[in-house]
N, C-alpha and C. Protein backbone atom coordinates (compact mmCIF):
# COMPACT_ATOMS: atom_id res chain seq x y z
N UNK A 1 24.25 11.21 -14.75
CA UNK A 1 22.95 11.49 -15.30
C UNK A 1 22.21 12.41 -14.35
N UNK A 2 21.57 13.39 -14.72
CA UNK A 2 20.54 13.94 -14.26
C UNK A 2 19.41 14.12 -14.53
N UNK A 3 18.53 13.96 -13.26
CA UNK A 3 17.21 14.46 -13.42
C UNK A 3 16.53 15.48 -12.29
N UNK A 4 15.53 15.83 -13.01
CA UNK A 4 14.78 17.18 -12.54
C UNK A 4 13.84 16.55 -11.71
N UNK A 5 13.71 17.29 -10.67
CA UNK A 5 12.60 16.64 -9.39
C UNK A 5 12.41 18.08 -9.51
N UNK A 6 11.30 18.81 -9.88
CA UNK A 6 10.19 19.63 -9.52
C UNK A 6 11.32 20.91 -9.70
N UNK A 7 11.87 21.68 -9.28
CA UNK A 7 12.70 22.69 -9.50
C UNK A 7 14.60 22.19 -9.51
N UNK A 8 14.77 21.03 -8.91
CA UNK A 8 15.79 21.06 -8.65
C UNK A 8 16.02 19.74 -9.41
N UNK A 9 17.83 19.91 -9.72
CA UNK A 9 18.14 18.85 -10.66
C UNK A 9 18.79 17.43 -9.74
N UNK A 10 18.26 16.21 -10.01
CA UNK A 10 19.35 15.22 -9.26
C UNK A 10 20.36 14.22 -9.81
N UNK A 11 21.29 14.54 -9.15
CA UNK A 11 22.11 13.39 -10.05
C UNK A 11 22.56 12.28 -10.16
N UNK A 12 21.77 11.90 -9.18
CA UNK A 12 21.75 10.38 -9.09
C UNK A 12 20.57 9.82 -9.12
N UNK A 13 20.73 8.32 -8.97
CA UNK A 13 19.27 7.46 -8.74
C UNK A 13 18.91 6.91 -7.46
N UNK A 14 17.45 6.91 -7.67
CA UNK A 14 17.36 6.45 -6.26
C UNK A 14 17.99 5.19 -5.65
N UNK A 15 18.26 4.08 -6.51
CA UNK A 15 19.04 3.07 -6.68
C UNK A 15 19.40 2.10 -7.63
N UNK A 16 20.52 1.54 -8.00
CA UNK A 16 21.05 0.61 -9.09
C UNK A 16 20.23 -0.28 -9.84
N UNK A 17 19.21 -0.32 -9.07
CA UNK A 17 18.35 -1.10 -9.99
C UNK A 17 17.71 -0.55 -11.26
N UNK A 18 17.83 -1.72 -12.20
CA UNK A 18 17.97 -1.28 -14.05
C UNK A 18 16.57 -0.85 -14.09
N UNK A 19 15.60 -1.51 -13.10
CA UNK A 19 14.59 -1.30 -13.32
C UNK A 19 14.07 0.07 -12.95
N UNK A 20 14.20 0.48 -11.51
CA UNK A 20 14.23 1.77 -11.28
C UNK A 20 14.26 2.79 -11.89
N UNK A 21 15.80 2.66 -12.55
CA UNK A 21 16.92 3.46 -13.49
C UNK A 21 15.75 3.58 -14.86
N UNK A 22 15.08 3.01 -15.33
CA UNK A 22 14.26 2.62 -16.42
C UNK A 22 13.12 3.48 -16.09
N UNK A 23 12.90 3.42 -14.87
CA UNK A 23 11.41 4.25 -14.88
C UNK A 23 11.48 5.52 -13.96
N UNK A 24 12.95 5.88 -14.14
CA UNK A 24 12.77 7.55 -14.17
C UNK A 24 13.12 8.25 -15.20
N UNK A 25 13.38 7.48 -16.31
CA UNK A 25 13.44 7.77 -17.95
C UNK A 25 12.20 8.16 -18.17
N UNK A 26 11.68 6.69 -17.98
CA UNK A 26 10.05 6.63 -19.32
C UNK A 26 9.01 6.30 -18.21
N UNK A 27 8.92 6.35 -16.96
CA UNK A 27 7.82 6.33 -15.76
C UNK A 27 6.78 6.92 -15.84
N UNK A 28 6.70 8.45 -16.32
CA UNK A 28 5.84 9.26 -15.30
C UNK A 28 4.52 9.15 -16.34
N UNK A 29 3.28 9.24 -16.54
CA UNK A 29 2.13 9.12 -16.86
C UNK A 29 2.27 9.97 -18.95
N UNK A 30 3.23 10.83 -19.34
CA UNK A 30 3.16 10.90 -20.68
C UNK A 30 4.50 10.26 -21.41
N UNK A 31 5.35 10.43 -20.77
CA UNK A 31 6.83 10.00 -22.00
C UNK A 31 6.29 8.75 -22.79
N UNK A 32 5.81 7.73 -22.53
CA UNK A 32 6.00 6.12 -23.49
C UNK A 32 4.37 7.09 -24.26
N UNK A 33 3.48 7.45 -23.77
CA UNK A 33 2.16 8.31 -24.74
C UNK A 33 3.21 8.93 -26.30
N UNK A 34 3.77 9.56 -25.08
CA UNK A 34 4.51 10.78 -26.82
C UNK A 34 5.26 9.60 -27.70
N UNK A 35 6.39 8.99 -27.40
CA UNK A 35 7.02 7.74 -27.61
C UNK A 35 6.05 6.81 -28.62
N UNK A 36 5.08 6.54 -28.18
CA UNK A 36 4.04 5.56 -28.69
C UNK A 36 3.37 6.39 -30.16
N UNK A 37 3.32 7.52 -29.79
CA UNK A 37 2.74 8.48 -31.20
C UNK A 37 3.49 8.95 -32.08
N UNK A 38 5.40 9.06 -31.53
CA UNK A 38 6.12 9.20 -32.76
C UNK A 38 6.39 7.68 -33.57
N UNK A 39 6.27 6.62 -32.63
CA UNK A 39 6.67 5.37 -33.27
C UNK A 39 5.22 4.64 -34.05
N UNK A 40 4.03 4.86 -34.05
CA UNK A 40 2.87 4.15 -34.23
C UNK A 40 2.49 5.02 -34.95
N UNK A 41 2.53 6.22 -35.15
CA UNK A 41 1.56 6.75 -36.09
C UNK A 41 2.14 8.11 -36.40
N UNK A 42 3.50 8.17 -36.55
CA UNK A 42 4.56 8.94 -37.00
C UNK A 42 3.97 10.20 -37.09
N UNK A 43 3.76 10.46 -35.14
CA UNK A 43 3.61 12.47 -35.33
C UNK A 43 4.97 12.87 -34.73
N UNK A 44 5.65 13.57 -35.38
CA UNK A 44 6.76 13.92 -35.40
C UNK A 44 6.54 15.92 -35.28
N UNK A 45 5.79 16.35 -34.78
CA UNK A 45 5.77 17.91 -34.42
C UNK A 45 5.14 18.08 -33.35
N UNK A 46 5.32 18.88 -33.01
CA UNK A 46 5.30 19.18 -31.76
C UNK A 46 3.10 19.54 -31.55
N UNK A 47 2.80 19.87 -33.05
CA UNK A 47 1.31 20.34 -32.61
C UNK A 47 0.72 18.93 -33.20
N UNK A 48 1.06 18.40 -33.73
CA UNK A 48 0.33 16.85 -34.19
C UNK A 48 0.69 16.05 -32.72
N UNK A 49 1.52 16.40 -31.87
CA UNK A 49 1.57 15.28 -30.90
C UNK A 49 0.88 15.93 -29.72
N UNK A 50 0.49 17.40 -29.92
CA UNK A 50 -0.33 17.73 -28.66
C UNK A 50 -2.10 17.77 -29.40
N UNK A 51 -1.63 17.96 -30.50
CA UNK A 51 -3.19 17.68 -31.51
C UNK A 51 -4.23 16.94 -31.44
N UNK A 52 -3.62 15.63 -31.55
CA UNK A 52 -4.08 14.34 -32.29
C UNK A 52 -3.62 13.33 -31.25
N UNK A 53 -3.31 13.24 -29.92
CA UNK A 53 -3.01 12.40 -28.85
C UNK A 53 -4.43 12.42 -28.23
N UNK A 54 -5.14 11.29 -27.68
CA UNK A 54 -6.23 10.50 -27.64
C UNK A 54 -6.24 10.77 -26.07
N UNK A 55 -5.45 11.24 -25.45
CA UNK A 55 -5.19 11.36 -24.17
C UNK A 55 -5.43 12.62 -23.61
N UNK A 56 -5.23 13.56 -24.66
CA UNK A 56 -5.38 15.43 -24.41
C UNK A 56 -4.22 16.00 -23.69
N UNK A 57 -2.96 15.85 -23.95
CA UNK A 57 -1.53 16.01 -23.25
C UNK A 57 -1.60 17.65 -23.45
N UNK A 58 -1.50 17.91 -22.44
CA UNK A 58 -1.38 19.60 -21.96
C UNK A 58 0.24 20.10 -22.68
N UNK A 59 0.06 21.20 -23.12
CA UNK A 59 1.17 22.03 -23.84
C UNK A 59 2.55 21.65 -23.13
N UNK A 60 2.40 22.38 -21.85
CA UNK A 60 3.65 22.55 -21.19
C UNK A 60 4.06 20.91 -20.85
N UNK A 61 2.92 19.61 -20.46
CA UNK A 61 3.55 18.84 -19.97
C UNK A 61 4.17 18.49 -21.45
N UNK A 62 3.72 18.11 -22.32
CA UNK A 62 3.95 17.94 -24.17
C UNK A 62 5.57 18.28 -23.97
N UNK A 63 5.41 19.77 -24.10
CA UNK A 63 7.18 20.44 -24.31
C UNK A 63 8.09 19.78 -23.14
N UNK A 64 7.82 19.48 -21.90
CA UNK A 64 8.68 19.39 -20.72
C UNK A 64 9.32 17.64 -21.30
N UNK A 65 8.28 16.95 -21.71
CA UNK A 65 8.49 15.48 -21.83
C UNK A 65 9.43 15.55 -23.50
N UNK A 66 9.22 16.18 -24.44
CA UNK A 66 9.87 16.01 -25.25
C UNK A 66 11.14 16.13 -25.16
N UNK A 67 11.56 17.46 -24.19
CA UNK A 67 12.67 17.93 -23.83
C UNK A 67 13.44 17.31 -23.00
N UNK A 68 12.61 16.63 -22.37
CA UNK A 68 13.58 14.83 -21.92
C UNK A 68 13.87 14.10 -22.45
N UNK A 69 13.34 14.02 -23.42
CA UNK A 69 13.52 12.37 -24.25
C UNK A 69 14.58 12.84 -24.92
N UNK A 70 14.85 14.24 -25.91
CA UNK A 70 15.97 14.67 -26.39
C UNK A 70 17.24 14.94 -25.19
N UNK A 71 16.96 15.32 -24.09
CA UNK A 71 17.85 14.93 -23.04
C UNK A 71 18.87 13.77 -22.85
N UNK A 72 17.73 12.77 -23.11
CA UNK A 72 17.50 11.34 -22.47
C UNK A 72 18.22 10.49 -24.07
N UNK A 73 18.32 11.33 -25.12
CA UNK A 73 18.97 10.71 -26.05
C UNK A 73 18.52 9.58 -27.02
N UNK A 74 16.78 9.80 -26.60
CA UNK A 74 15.69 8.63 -27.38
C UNK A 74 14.96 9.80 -28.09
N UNK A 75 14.89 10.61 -28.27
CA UNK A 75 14.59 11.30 -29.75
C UNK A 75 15.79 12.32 -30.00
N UNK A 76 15.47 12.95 -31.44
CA UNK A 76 16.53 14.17 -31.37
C UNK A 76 15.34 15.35 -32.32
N UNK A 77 16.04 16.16 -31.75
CA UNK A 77 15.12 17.49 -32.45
C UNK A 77 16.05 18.26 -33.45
N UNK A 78 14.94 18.34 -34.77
CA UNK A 78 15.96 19.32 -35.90
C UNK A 78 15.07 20.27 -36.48
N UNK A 79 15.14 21.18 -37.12
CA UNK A 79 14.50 22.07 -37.64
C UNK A 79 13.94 21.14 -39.05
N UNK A 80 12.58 21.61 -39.23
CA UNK A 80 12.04 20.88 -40.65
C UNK A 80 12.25 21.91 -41.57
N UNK A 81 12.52 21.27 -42.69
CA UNK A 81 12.85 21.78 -43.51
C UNK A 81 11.68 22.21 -44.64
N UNK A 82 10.66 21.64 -44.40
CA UNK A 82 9.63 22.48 -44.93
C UNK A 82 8.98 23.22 -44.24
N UNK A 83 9.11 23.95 -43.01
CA UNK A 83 8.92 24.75 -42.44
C UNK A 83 9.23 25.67 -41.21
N UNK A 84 10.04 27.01 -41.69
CA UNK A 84 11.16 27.44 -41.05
C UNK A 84 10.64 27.34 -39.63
N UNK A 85 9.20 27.56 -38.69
CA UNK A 85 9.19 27.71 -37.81
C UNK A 85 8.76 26.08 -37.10
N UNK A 86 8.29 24.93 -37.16
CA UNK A 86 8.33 23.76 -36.87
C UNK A 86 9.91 23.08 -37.03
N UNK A 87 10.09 22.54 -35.72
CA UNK A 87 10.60 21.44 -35.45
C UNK A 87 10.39 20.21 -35.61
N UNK A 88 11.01 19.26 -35.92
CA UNK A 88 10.77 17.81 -36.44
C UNK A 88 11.44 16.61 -35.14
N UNK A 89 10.70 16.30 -34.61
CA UNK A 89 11.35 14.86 -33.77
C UNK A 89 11.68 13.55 -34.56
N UNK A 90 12.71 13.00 -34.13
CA UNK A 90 12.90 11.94 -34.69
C UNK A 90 13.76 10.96 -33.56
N UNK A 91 13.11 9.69 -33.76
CA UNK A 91 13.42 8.64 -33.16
C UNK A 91 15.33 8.53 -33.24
N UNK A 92 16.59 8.38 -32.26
CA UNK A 92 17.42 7.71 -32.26
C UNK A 92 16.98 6.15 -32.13
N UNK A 93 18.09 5.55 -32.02
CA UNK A 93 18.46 3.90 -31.85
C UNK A 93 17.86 3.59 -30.82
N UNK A 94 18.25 4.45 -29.72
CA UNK A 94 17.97 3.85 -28.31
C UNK A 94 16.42 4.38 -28.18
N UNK A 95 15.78 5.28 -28.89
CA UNK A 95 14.18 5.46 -29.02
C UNK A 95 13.66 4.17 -29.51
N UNK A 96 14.17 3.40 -30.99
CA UNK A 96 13.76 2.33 -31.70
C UNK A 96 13.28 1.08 -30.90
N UNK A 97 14.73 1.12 -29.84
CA UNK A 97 14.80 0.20 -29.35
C UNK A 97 13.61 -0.32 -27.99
N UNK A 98 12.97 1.05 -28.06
CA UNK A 98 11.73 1.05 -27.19
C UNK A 98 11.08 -0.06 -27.87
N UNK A 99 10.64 -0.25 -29.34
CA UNK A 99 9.63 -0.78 -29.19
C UNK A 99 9.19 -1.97 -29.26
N UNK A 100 10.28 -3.01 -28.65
CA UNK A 100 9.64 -4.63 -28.03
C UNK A 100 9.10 -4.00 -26.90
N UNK A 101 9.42 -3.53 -26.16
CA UNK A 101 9.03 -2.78 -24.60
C UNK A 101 7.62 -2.31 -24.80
N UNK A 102 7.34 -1.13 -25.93
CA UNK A 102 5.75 -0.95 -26.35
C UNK A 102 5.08 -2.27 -26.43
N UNK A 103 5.55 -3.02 -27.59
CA UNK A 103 4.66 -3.75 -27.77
C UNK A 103 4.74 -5.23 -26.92
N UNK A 104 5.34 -5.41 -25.73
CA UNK A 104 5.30 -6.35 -24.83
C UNK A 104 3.82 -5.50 -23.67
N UNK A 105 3.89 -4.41 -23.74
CA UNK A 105 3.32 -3.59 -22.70
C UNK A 105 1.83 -3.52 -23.54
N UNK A 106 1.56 -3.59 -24.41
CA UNK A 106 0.30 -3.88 -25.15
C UNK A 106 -0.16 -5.34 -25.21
N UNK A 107 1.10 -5.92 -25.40
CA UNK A 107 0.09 -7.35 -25.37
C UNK A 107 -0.05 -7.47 -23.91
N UNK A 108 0.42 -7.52 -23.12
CA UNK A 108 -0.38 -7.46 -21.70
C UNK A 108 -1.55 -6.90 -21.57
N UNK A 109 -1.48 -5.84 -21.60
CA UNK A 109 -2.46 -4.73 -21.55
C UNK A 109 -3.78 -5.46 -21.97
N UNK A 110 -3.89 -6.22 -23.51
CA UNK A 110 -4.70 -6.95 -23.68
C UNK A 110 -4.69 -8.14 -23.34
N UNK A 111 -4.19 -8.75 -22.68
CA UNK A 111 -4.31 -9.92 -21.62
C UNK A 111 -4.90 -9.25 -21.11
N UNK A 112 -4.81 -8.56 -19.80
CA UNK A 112 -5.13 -8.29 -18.37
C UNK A 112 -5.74 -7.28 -18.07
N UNK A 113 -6.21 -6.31 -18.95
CA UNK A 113 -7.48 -5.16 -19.00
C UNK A 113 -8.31 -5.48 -19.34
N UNK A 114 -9.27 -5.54 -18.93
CA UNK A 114 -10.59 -6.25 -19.87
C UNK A 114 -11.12 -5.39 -21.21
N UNK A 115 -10.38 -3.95 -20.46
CA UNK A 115 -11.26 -3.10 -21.38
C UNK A 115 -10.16 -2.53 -22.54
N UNK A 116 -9.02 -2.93 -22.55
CA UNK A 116 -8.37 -2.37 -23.81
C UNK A 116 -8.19 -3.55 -25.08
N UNK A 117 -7.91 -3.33 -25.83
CA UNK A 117 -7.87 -3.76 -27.20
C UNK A 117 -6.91 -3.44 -27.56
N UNK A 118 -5.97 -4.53 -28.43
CA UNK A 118 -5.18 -4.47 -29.51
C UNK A 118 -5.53 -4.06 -30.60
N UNK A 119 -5.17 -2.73 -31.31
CA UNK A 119 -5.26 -2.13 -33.04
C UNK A 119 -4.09 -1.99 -33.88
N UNK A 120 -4.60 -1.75 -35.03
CA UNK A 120 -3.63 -1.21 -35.72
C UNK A 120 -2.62 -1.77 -36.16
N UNK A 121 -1.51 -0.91 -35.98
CA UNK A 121 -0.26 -1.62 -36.23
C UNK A 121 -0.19 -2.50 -35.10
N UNK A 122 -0.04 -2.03 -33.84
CA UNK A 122 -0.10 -3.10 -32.22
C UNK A 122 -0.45 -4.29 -33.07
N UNK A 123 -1.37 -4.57 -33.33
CA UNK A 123 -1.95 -6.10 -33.58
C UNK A 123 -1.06 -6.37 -34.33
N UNK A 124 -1.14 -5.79 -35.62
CA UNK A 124 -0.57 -6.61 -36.77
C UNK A 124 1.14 -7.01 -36.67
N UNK A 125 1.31 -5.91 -35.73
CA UNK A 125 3.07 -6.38 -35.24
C UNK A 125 3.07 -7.50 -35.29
N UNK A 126 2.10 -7.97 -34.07
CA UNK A 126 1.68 -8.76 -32.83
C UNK A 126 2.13 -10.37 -33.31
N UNK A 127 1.04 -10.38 -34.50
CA UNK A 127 0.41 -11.30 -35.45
C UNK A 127 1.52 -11.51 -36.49
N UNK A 128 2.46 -10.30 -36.54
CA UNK A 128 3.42 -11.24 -37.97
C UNK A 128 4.81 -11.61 -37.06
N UNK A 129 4.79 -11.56 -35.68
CA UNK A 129 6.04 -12.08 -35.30
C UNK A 129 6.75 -11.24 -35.22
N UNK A 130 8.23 -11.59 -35.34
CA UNK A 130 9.71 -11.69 -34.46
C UNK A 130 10.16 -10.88 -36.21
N UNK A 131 9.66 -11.38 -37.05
CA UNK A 131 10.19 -11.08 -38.23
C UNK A 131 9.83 -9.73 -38.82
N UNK A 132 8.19 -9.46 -39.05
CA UNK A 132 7.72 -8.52 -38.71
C UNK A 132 8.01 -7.14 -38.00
N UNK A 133 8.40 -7.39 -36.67
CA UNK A 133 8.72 -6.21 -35.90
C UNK A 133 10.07 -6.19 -36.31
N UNK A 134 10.83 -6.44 -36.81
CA UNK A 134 12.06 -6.52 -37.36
C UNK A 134 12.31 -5.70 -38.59
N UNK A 135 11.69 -6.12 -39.04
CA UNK A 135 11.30 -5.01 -40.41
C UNK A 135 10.59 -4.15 -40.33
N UNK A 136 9.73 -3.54 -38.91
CA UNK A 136 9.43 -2.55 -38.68
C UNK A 136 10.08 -1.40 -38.28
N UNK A 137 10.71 -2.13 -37.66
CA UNK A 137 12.20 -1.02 -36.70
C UNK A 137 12.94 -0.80 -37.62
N UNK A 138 13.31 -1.52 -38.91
CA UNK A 138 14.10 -0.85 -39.91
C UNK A 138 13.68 -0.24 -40.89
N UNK A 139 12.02 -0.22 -40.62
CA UNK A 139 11.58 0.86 -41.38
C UNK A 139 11.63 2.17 -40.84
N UNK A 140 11.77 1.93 -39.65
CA UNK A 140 11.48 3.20 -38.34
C UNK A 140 13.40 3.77 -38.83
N UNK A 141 14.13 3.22 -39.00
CA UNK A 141 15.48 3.59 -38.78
C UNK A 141 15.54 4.24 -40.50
N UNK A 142 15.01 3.96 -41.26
CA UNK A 142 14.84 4.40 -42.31
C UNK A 142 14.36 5.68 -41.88
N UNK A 143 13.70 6.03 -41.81
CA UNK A 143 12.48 7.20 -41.82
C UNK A 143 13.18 8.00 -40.30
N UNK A 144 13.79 7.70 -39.70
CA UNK A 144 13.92 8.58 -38.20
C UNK A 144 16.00 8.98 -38.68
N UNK A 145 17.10 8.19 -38.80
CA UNK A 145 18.19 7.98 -38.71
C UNK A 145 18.38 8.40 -39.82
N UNK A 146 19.45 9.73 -40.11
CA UNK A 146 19.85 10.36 -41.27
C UNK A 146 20.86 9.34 -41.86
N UNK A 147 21.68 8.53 -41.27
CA UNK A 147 22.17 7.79 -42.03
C UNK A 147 21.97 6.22 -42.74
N UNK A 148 20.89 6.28 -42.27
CA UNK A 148 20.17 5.22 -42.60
C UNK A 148 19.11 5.06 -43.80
N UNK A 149 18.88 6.56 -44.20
CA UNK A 149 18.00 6.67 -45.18
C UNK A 149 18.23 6.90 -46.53
């Protein structure tokens, strides 16, 4: 595996630990942002996710992080077909599989921030269970996985 440290590529990790290994994937301050906006509120282009992100994600960091995650084998990029010059992201398996990880990292979040809040879908995951997010992810595999749809 490789990764990019600032100009230069590395190919290893700093060490074996899963956890480590985990957060030079999805660590740095936007990947789980973009992640969180193709899976929660299905922006799947490249100007709806630098658009409409609540955070104000700068162009270049936008393109650099997408271009990891398709790296990284948790989204894939295809040309849309309703429009020759947009690209379309879409969630793989191992993207899907992010999201007990989102939504374990939200219900904390609202434990232990005083100041954030559970919305939306977050909550209502939250609130219908094990069963629920179950049938969410296979709605997500519907809608993201060409062979699934």
């Amino acid at each position: 595996m490789s990764i990019r440290v600032g100009s230069s590529v590395r190919t290893s990790h700093r060490s074996e630990c899963v956890i480590n290994q985990t957060l030079e994937v999805l660590g740095d301050q936007w990947t789980l942002l973009v992640i969180r906006d193709i899976v929660f509120v299905n922006r799947r282009h490249f100007r709806e996710l630098l658009t409409k992100s609540l955070e104000g994600v700068a162009s270049n960091i936008l393109a650099d992080r997408l271009r990891k995650l398709v790296e990284q084998g948790i989204v894939t990029k295809s040309d849309d077909p309703t429009h020759k010059q947009k690209a379309i992201y879409s969630l793989t398996e191992k993207g899907i599989a992010l999201v007990p990880l989102l939504l374990e990292m939200a219900a904390w979040g609202e434990e232990y921030l005083p100041t954030s809040k559970l919305c939306g879908l977050a909550r209502t995951l939250k609130e219908g269970g094990p069963e629920l997010r179950a049938e969410f992810m296979n709605e997500l595999r519907k809608t993201h996985l060409p062979a699934s749809g």
